[in-house]
Protein backbone atom coordinates (compact mmCIF):
# COMPACT_ATOMS: atom_id res chain seq x y z
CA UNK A 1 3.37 1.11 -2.44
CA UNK A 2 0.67 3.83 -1.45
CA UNK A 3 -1.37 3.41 1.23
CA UNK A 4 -4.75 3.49 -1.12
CA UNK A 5 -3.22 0.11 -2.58
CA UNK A 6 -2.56 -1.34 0.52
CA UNK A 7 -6.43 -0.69 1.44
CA UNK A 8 -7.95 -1.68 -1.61
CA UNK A 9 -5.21 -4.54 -1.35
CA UNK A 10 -6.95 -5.73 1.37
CA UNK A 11 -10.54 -4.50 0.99
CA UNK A 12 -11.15 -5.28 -2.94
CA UNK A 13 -7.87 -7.68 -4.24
CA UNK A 14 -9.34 -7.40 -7.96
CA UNK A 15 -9.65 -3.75 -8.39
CA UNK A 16 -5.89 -3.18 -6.84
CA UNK A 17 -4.83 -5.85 -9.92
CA UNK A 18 -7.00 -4.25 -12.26
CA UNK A 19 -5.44 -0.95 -11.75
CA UNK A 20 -2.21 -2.60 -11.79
CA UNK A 21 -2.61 -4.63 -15.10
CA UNK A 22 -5.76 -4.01 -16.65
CA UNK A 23 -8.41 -6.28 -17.76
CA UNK A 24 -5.67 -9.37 -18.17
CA UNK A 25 -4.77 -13.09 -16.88
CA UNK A 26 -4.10 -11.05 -13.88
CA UNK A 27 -7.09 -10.16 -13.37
CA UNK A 28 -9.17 -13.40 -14.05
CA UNK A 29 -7.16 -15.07 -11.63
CA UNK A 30 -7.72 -12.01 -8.82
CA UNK A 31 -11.22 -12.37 -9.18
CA UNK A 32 -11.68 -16.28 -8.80
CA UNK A 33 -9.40 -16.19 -5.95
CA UNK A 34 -11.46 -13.56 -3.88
CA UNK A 35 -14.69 -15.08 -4.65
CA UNK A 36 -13.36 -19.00 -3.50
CA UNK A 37 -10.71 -18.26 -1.14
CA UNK A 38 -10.65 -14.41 0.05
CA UNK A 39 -7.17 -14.84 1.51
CA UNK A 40 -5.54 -16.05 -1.43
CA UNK A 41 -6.72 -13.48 -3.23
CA UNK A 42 -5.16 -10.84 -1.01
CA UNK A 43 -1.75 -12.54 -1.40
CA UNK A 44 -2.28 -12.52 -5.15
CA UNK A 45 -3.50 -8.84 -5.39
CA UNK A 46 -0.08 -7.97 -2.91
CA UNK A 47 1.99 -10.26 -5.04
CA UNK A 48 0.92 -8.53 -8.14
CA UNK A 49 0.88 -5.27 -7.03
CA UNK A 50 4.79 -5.38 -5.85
CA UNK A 51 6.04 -6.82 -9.19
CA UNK A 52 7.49 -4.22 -11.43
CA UNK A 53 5.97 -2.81 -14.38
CA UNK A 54 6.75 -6.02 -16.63
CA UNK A 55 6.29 -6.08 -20.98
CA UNK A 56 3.57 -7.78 -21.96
């Protein structure tokens, strides 16, 4: 993991996901987690940004 995903990671949890996964579930779920819960949303964003490239 870079250390520009680790910032943004921290700093902005949906755009780390979107440049992960695109415009997906992913994504949806990144952004309603920051905006109700901002932790949360940082595990999600680190969660999804570990995972391996999966087939969609």
């Amino acid at each position: 993991m870079s250390t520009l995903t680790i910032i943004l990671n921290v700093l902005a949890p949906p755009v780390s996901v979107f440049m992960k996964r695109g415009v997906h579930n992913d994504f949806a779920i990144s952004i309603l987690l920051t905006l109700f819960f901002f932790i949360p949303g940082i595990i999600h964003a680190f969660y999804i940004t570990r995972q391996k490239n999966r087939v969609l």
